[in-house]
Protein backbone atom coordinates (compact mmCIF):
# COMPACT_ATOMS: atom_id res chain seq x y z
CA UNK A 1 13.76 22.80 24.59
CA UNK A 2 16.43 21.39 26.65
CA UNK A 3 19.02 23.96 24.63
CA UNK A 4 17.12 26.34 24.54
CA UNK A 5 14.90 26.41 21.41
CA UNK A 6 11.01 26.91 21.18
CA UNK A 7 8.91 23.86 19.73
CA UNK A 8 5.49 23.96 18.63
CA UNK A 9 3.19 20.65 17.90
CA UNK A 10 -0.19 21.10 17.02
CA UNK A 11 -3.31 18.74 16.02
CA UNK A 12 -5.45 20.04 12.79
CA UNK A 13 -8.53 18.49 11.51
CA UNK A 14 -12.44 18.05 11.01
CA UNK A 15 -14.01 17.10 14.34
CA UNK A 16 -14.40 13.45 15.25
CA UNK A 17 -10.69 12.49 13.50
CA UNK A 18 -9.07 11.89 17.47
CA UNK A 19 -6.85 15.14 17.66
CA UNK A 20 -7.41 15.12 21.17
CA UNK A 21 -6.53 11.40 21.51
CA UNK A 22 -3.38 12.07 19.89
CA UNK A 23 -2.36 14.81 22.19
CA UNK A 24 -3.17 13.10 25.11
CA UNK A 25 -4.47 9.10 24.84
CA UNK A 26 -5.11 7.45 27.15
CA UNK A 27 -3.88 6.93 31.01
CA UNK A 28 -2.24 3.65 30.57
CA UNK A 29 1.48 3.23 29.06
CA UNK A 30 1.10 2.09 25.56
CA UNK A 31 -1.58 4.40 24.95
CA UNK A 32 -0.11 7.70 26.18
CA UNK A 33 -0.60 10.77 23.67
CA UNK A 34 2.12 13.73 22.84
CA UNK A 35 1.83 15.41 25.91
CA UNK A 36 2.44 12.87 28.42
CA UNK A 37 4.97 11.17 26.20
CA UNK A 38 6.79 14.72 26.31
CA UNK A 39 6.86 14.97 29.79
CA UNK A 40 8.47 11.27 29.99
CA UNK A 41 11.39 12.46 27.32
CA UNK A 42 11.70 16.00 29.34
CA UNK A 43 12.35 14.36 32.74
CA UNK A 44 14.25 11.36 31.25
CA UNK A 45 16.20 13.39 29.46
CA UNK A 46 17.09 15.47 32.73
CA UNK A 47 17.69 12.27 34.82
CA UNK A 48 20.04 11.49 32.20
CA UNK A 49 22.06 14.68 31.97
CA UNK A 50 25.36 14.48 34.11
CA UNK A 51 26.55 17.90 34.20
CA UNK A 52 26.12 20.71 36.34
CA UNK A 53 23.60 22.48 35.27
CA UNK A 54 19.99 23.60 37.21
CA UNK A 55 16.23 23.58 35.77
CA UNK A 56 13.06 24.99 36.24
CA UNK A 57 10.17 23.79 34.84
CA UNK A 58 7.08 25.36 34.31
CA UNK A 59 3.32 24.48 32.79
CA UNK A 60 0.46 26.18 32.03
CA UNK A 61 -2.57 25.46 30.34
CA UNK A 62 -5.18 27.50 28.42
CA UNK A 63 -8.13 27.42 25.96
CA UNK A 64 -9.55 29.53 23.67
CA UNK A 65 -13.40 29.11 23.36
CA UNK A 66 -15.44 31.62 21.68
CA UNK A 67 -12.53 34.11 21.32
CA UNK A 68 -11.54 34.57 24.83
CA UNK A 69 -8.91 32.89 26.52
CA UNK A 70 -9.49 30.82 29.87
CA UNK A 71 -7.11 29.73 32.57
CA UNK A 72 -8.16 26.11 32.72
CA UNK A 73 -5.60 26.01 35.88
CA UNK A 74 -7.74 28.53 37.73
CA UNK A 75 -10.13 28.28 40.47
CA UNK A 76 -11.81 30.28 37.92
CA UNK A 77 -11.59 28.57 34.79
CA UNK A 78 -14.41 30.47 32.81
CA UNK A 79 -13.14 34.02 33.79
CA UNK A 80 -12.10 36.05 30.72
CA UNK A 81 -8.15 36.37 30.11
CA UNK A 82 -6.29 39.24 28.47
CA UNK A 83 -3.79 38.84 25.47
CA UNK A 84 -0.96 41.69 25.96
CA UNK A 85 2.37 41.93 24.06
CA UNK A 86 5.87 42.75 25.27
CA UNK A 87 8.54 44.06 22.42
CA UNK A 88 11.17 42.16 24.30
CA UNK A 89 9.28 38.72 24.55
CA UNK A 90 6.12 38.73 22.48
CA UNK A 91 2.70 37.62 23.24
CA UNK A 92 1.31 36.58 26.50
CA UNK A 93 -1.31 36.01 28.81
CA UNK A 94 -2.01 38.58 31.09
CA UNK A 95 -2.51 36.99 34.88
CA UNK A 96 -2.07 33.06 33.56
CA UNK A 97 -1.11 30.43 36.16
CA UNK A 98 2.48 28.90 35.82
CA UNK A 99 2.67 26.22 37.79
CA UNK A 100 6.49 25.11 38.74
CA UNK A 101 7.15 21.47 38.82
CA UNK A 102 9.40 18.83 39.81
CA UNK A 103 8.33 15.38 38.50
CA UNK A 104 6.25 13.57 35.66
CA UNK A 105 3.82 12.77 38.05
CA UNK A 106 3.70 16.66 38.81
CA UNK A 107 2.77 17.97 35.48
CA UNK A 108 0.63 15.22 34.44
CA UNK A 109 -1.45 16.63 37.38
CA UNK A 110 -1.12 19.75 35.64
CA UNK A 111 -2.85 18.53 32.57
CA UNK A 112 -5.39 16.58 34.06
CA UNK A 113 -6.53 19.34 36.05
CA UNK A 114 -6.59 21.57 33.10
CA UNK A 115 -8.70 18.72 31.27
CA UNK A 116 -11.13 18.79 33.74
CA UNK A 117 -12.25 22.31 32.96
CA UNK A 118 -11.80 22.39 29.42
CA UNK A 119 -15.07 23.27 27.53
CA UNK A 120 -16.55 19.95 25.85
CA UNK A 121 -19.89 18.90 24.21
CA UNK A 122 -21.80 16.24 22.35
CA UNK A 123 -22.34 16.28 18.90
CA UNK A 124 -23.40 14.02 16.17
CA UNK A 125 -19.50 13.43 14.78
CA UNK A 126 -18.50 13.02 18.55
CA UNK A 127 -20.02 12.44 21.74
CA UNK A 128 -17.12 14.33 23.53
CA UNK A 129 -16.08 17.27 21.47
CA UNK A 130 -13.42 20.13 22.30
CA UNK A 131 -15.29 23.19 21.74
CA UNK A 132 -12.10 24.98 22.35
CA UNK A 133 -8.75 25.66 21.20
CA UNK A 134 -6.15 24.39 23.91
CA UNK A 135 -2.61 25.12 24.64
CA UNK A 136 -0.59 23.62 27.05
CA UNK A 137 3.12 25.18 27.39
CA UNK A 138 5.75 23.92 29.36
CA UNK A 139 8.75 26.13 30.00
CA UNK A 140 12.25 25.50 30.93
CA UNK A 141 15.10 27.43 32.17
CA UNK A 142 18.39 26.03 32.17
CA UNK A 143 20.92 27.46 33.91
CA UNK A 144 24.73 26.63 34.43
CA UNK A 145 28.19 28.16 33.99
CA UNK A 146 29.72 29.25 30.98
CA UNK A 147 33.60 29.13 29.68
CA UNK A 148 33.92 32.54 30.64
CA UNK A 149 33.21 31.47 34.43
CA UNK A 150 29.73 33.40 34.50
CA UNK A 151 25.96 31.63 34.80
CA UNK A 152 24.32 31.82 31.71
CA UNK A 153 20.30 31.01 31.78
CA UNK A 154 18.61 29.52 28.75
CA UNK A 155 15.28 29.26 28.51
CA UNK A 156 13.01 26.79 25.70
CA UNK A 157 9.37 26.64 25.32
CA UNK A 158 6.70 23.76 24.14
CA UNK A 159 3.50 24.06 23.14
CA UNK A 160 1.13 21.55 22.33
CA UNK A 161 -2.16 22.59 20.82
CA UNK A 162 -5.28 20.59 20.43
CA UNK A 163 -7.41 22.59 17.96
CA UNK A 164 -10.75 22.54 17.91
CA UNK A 165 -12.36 20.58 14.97
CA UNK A 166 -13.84 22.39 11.59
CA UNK A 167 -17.25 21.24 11.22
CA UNK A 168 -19.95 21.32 9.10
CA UNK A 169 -23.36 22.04 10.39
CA UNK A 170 -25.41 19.82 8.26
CA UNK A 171 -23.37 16.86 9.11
CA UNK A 172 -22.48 17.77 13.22
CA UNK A 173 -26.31 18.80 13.68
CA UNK A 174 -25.71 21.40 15.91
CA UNK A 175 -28.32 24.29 17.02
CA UNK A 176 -28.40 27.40 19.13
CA UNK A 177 -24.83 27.52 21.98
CA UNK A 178 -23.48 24.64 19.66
CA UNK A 179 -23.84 26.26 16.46
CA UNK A 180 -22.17 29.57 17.58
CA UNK A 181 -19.26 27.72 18.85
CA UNK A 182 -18.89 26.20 15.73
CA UNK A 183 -19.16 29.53 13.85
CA UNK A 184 -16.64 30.89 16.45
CA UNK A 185 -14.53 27.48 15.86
CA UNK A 186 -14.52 28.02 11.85
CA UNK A 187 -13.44 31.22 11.91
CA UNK A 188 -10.59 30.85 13.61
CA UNK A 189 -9.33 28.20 12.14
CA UNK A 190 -9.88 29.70 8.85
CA UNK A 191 -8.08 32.56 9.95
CA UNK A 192 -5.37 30.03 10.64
CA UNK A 193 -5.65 29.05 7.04
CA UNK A 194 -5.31 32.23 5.89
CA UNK A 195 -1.71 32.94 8.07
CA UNK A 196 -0.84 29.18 6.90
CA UNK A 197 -1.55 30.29 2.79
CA UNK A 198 -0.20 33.82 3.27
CA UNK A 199 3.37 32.86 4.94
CA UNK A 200 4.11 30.82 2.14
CA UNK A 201 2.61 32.94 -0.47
CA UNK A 202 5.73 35.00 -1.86
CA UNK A 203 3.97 37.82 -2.90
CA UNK A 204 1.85 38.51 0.34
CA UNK A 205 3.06 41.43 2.48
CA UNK A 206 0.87 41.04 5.52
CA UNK A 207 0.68 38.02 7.23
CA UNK A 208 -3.37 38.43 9.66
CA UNK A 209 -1.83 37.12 12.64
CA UNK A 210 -4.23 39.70 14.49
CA UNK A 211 -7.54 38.50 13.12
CA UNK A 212 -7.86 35.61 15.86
CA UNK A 213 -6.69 34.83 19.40
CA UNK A 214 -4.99 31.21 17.84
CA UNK A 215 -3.02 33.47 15.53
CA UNK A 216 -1.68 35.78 17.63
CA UNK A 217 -1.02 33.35 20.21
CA UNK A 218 0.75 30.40 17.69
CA UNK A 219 2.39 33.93 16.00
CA UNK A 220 6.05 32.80 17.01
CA UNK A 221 4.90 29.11 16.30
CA UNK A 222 4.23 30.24 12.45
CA UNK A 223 7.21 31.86 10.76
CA UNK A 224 8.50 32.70 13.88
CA UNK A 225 11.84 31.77 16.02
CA UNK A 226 9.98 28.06 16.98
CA UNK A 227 10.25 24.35 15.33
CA UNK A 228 7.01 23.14 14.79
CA UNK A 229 5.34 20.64 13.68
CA UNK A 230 1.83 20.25 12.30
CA UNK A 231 -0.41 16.82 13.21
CA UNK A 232 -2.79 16.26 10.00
CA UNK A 233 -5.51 14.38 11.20
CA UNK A 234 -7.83 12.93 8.59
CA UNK A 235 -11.09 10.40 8.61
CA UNK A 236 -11.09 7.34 7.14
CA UNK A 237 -15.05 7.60 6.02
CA UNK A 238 -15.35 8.82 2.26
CA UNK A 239 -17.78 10.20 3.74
CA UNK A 240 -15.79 12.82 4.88
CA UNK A 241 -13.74 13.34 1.84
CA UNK A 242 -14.42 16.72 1.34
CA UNK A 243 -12.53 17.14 5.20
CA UNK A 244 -10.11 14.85 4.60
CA UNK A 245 -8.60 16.58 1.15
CA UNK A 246 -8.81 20.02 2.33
CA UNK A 247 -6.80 19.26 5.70
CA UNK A 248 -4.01 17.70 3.46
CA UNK A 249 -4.21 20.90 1.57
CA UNK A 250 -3.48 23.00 4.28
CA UNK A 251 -0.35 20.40 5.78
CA UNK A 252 1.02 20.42 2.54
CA UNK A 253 1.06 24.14 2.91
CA UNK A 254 2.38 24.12 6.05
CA UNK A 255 5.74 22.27 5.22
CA UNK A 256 6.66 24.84 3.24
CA UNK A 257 6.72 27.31 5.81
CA UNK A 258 10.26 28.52 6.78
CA UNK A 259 10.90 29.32 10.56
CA UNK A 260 13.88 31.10 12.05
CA UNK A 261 14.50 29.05 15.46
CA UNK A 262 17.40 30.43 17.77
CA UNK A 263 18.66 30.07 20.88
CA UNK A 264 17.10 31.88 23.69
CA UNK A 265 19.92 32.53 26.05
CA UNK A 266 19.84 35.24 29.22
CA UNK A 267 16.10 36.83 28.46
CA UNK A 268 15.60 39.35 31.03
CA UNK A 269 12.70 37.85 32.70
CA UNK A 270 14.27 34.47 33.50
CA UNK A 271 12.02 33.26 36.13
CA UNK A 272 15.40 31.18 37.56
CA UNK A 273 17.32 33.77 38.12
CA UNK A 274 14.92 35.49 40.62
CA UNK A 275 14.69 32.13 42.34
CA UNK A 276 18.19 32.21 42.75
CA UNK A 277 18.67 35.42 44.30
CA UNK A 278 15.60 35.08 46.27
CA UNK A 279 17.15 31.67 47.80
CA UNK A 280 20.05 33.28 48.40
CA UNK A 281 18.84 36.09 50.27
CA UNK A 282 16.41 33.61 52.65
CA UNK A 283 19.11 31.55 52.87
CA UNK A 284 21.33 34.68 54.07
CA UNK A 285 18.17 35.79 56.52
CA UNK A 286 18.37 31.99 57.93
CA UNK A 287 21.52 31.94 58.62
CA UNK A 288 21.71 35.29 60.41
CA UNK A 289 18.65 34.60 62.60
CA UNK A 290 19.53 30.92 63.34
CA UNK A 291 23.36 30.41 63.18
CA UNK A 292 22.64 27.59 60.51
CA UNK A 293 25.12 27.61 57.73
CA UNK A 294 23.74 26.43 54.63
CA UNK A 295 26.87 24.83 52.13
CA UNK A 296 27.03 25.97 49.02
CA UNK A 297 25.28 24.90 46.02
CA UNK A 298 22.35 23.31 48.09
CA UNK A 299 18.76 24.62 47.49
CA UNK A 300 19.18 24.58 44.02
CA UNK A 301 15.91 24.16 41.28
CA UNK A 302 16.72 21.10 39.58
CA UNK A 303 20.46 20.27 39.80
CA UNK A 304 21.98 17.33 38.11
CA UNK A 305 20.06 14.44 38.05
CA UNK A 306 18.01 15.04 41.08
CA UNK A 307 15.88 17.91 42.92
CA UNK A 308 18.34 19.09 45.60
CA UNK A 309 16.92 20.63 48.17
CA UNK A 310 16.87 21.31 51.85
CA UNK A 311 14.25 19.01 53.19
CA UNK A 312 16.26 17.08 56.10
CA UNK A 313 18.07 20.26 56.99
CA UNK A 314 14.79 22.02 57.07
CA UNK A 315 13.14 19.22 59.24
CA UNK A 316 15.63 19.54 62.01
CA UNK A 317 15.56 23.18 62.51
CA UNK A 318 11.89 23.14 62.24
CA UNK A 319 12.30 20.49 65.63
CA UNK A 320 14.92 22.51 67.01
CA UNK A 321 12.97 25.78 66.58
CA UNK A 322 9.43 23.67 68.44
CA UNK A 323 11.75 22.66 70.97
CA UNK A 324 12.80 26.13 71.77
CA UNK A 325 9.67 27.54 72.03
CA UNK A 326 9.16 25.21 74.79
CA UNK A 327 12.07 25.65 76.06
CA UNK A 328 11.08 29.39 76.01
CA UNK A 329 7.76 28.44 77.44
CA UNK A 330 8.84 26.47 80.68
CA UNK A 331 11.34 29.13 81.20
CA UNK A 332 8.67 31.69 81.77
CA UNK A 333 6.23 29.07 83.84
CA UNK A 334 9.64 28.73 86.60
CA UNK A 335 10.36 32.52 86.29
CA UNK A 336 6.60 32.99 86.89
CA UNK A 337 6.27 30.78 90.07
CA UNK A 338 9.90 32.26 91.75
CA UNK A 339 8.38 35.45 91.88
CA UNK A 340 4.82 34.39 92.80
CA UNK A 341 6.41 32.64 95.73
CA UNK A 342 9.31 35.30 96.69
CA UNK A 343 7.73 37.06 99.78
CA UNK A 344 8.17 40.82 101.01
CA UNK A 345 7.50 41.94 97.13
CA UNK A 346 4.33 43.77 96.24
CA UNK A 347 1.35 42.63 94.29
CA UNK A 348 2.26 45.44 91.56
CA UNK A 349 6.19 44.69 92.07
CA UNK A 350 5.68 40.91 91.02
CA UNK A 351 2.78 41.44 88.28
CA UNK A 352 5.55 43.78 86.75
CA UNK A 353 7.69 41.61 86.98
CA UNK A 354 5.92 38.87 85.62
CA UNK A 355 4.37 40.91 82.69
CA UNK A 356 8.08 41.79 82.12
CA UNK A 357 9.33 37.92 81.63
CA UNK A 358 6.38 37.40 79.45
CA UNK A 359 6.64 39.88 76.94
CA UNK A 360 10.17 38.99 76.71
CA UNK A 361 9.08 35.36 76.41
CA UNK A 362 6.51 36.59 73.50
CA UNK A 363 9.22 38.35 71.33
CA UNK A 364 11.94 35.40 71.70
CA UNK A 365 8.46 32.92 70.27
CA UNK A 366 7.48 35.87 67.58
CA UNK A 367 11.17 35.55 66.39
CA UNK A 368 11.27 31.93 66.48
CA UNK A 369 7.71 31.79 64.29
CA UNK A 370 10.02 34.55 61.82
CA UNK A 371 12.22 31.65 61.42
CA UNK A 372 9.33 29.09 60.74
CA UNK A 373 8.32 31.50 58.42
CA UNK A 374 11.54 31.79 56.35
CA UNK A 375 12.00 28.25 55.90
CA UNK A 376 8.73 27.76 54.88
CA UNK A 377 9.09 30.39 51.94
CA UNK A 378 12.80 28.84 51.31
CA UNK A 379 10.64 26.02 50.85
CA UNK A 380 8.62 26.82 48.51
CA UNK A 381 11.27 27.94 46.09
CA UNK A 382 13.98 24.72 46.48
């Protein structure tokens, strides 16, 4: 991800076999699952990296239950989602929440929010399972300066998936909302089977990516320009034989899919390079309106092996720009009272007067709040 490549990992297998648990674990340090053992690598490796380069992270997180997509970051979580394709960057989410962040302890947030809302139930094979498909991506967009003395922006994507598990009626039990999630479950997972069998089927010249949300969505993940890997999660019951065997099947298929991953390097709709112009231009703004020079390089995304930003900076014109407006405010009180007390001047003469040094007082605090304004939104994007 780091260079720039796409990576896939995602959990397959009959319900009850701890695909979930593998993803994620549990909150305490020996225990962690996939994801949160990515983000410790991802920021690690960051903290590690000594040259001059700038990152912005991203995360989202989504499920898939009963064919439609949910943003499990929204406010929202159950409203519907639509899938929409660009020719330039492939499938996506129409209106899904990318959350920047700036620490492990920031996306792990991410992800525990997201697990909040995900869609779970009892059954007889588990007392807490998924009864969705999740995905949780995290983006990054690298960004420093080439041999040929220009900034080149790479950008790499992860996503880890947590399938729902395939079930079987008679043994999970389930009846009326649980038995059509099931259904819905089944078939999209066998239409996940059926892209896994047809991409490495040499004779097949259609590959049904379009039969199922997962497809589509995991398109790029399956014979696409991503590295992925494929958790096979089995039970140890003979019980479950049946299960076990046919989920060994389908990773054995798997491996012998061939991907294409490349580079992506300088996609048009690098999210970092709008926050780079956009600092610029606030930092441009600031400067004008408050005679603050900013040095250059500072308000970066994540630059070397820290977050630099303008917090101490900010702090102290934020003071300077309270004090002023106090300044601005006694200023008007004294100007107010010398003209109250000047005598031979009319009662209209002075209330003009007076209504003159406070609108002028009102415009010097509506320019001061501008300022307040801009460094808030600067901000936001450092």
């Amino acid at each position: 991800m780091l260079e720039g490549y796409n990576g896939t990992i995602f959990a397959y297998g009959q319900t009850g076999t701890g695909k979930t648990h593998t993803m994620e674990g549990f909150d305490t340090k020996d225990n962690m699952g996939i994801m949160p053992r990515s983000f410790e690598t991802i920021f690690n490796s960051i903290e590690c990296d000594n040259l001059k380069k700038q990152y912005l992270i991203r995360a989202s997180y989504l499920e898939i239950y009963m064919e439609e997509i949910r943003d499990l970051l929204s406010k929202n979580p159950k409203q519907k989602l639509e899938l929409k394709e660009k020719p330039e960057s492939g499938v996506y989410v129409k209106d899904l929440i990318s959350s920047v962040v700036n620490s492990e302890k920031g996306i792990r947030d991410v992800m525990l929010i997201g697990r909040k809302n995900r869609a779970t139930a009892e059954t007889k094979m588990n007392t807490r399972s998924s009864r969705s498909h999740s995905i949780f991506t995290i983006t990054i967009e690298t960004s420093e300066i080439g041999v040929d003395g220009k900034n080149h922006i790479r950008v790499g994507k992860l996503n880890m998936v947590d399938l729902a598990g395939s079930e079987r009626q008679s043994k999970t039990g389930s009846t009326g909302e649980r038995l059509e999630e099931a259904i819905k479950i089944n078939l999209s997972l066998s239409t996940l089977c059926h892209v896994i069998s047809t991409l490495v089927d040499p004779k097949s010249q259609h590959v049904p990516y379009r039969n199922s949300k997962l497809t589509r969505l995991l398109q790029d993940s399956l014979g696409g320009n991503t590295k992925t890997v494929m958790v096979a999660n089995i039970g140890p019951a003979d019980y479950n034989f049946d299960e076990s065997l046919s989920t060994l099947r389908y990773a054995s298929r798997a491996k012998h899919i061939t991907n294409k991953p490349q580079i992506n390097e300088d996609p048009k709709d690098a999210m970092l390079r709008e926050f780079q112009e956009e600092i610029t231009r606030l930092k441009q703004q600031l400067e004008e309106q408050s005679g603050i020079e900013f040095k250059k390089g500072e308000g970066g995304i994540y630059k070397k092996v820290q977050y630099v930003n303008l917090e101490d900076q900010m702090k102290e014109l934020e003071g300077q720009l309270e004090e002023e407006k106090q300044e601005i405010q006694k200023k008007m009180e004294k100007e107010r009272r010398k003209i109250e007390e000047q005598i031979g001047l009319e009662e209209q003469q002075k209330k003009d007067i007076i209504d003159n040094i406070h609108k002028k007082a009102q415009e010097e605090k509506k320019a001061k709040e501008n300022q307040k304004k801009l460094m808030k939104r600067l901000k936001g994007k450092t």
